[in-house]
N, C-alpha and C. Protein backbone atom coordinates (compact mmCIF):
# COMPACT_ATOMS: atom_id res chain seq x y z
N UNK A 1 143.29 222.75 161.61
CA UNK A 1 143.68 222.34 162.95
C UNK A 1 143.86 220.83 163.02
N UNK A 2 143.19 219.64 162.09
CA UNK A 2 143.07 218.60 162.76
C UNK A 2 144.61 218.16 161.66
N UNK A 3 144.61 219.02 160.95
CA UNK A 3 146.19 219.00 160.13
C UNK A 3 146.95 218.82 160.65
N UNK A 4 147.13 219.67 161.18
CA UNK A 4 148.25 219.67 162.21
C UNK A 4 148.44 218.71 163.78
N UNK A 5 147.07 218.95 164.24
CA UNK A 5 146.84 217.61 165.20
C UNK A 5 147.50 216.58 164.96
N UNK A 6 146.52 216.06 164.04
CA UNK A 6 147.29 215.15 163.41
C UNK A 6 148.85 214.90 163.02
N UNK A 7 149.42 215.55 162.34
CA UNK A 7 150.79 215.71 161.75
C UNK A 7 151.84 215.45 163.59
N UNK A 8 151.43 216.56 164.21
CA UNK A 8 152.16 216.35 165.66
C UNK A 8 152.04 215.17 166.26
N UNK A 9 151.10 214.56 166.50
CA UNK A 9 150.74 213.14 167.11
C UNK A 9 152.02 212.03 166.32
N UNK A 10 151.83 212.06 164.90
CA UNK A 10 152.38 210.80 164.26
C UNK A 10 154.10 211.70 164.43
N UNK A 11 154.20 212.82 164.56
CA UNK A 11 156.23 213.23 164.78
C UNK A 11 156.14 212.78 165.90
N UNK A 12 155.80 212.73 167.03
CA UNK A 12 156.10 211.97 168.38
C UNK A 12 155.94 210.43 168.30
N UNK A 13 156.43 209.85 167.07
CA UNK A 13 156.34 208.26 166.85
C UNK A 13 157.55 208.44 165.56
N UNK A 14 158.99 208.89 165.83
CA UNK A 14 159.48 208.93 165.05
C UNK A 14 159.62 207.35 163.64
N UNK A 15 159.18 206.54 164.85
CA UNK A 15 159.17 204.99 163.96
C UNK A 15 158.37 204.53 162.98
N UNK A 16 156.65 205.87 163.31
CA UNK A 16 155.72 205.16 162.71
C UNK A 16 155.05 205.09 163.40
N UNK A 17 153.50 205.25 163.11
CA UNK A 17 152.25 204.67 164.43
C UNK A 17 151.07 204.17 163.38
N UNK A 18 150.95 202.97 163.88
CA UNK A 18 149.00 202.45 163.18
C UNK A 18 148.13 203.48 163.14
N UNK A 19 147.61 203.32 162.00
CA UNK A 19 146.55 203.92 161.82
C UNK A 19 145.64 203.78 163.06
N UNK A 20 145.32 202.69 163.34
CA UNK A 20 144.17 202.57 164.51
C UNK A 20 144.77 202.83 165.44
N UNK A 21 146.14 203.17 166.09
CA UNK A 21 146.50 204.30 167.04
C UNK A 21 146.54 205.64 166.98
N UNK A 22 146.14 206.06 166.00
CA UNK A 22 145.70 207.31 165.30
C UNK A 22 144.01 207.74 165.28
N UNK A 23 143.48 206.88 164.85
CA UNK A 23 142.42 206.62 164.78
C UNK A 23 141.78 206.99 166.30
N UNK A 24 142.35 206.22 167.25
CA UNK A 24 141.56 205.68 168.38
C UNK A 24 142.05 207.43 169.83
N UNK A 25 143.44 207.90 168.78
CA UNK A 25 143.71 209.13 169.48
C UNK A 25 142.78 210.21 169.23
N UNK A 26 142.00 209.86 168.16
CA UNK A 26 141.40 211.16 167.85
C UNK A 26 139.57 210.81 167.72
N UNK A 27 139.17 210.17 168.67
CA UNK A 27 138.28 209.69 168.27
C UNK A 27 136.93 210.46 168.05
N UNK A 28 137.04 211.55 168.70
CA UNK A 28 135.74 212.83 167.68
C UNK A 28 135.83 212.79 166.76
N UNK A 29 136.54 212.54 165.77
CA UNK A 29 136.89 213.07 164.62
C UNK A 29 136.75 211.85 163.77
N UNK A 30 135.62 211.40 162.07
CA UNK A 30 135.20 210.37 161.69
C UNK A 30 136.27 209.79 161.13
N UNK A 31 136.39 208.76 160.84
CA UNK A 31 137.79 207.74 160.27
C UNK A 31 138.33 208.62 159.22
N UNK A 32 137.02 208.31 158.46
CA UNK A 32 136.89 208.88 156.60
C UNK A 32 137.62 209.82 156.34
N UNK A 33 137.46 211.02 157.66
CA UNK A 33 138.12 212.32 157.91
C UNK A 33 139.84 212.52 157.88
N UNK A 34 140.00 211.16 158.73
CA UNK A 34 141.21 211.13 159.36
C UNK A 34 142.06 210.96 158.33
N UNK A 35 141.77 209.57 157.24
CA UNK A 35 141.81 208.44 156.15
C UNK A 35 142.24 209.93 154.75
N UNK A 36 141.39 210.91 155.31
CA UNK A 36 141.51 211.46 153.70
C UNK A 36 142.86 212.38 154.00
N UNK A 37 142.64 213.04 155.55
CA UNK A 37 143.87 214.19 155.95
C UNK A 37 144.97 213.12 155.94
N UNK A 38 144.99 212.00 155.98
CA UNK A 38 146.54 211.65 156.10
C UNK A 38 147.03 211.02 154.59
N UNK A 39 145.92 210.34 153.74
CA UNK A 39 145.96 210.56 152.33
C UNK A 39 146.88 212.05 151.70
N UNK A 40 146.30 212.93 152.27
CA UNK A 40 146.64 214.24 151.63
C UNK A 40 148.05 214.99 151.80
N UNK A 41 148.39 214.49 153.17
CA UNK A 41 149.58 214.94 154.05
C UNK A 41 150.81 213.77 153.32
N UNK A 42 150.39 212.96 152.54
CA UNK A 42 151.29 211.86 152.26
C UNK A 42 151.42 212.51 150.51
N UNK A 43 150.21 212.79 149.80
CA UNK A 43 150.64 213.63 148.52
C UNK A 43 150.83 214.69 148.72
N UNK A 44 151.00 215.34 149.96
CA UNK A 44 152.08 216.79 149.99
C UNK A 44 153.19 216.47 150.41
N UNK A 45 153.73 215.25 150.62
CA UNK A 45 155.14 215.09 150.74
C UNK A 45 155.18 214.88 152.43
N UNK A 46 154.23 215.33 153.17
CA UNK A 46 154.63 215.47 154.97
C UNK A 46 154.61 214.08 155.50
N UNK A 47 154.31 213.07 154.79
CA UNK A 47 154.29 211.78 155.51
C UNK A 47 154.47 210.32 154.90
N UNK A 48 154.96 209.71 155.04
CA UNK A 48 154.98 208.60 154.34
C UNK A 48 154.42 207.28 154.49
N UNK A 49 154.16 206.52 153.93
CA UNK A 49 153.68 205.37 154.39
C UNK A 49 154.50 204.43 153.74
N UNK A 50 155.28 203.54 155.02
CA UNK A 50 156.34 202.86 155.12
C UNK A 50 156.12 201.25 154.87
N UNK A 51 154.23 201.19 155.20
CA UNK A 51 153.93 200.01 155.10
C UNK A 51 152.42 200.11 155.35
N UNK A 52 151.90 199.05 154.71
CA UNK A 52 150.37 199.10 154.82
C UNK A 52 149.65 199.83 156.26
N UNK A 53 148.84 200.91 156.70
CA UNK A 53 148.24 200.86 157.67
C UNK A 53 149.51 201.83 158.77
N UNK A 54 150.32 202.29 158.22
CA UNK A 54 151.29 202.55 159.10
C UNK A 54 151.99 203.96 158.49
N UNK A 55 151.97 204.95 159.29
CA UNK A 55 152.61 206.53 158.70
C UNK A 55 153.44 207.22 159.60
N UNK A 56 154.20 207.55 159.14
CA UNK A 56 155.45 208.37 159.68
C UNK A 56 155.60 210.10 159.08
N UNK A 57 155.98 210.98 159.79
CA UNK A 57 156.98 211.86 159.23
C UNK A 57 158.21 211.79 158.14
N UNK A 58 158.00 212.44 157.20
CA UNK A 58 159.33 212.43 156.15
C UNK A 58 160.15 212.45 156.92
N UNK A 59 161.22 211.87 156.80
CA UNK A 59 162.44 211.99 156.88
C UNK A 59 163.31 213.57 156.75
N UNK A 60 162.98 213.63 155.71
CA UNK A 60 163.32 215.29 155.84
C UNK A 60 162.58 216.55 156.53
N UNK A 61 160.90 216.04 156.53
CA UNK A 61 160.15 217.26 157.11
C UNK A 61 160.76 216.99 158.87
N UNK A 62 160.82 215.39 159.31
CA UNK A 62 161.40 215.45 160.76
C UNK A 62 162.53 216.32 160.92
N UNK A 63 163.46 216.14 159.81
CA UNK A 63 165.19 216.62 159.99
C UNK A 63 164.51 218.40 160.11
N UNK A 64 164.24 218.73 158.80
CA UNK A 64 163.45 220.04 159.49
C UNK A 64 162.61 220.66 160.63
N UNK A 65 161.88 219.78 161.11
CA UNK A 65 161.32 220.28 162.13
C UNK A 65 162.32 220.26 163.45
N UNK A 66 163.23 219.06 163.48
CA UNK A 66 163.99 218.52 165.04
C UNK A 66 165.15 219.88 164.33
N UNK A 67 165.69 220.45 163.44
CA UNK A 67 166.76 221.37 163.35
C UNK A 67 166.07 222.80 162.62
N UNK A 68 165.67 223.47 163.46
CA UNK A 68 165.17 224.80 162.80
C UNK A 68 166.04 225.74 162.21
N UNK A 69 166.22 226.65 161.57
CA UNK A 69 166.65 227.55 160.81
C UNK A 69 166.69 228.97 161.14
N UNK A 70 166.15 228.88 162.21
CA UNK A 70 165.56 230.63 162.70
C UNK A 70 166.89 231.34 163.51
C-alpha cells in the first residue's frame, strides 16, 4: 500500500517533487521506510531520479499510466 501511496503522490508532480515534500506528505510513515520504497521503485524502473533529492515518474510508466490500453 505505501507503494503505491507513494508512487501516486510523486505522478501528480509530473515535474518531480523533493523528497522532503514526500517525506513531510507521509509523515506516519519513518523516512528510512520511505528512503528504501523509493530506492526500490527507482531499481524497478517506476521512477527516476532526475537530480539529487528529487523523483519523478518514468517517462514511460507516466505515458502508460496517462494512455491506458484497456
Amino acid at each position: 500500500m505505501l507503494k503505491q501511496d507513494v508512487y501516486n503522490f510523486i505522478k501528480n508532480h509530473p515535474n518531480g517533487v523533493s523528497v522532503k515534500e514526500i517525506y513531510s506528505n507521509f509523515t506516519h510513515i519513518p523516512q528510512g521506510t520511505i528512503s528504501n520504497r523509493l530506492s526500490n521503485m527507482v531499481d524497478e524502473g517506476l521512477l527516476e531520479r532526475p537530480k539529487r533529492g528529487v523523483y519523478k515518474v518514468t517517462d514511460f510508466c507516466y505515458w502508460i499510466s496517462k494512455y491506458s490500453f484497456e
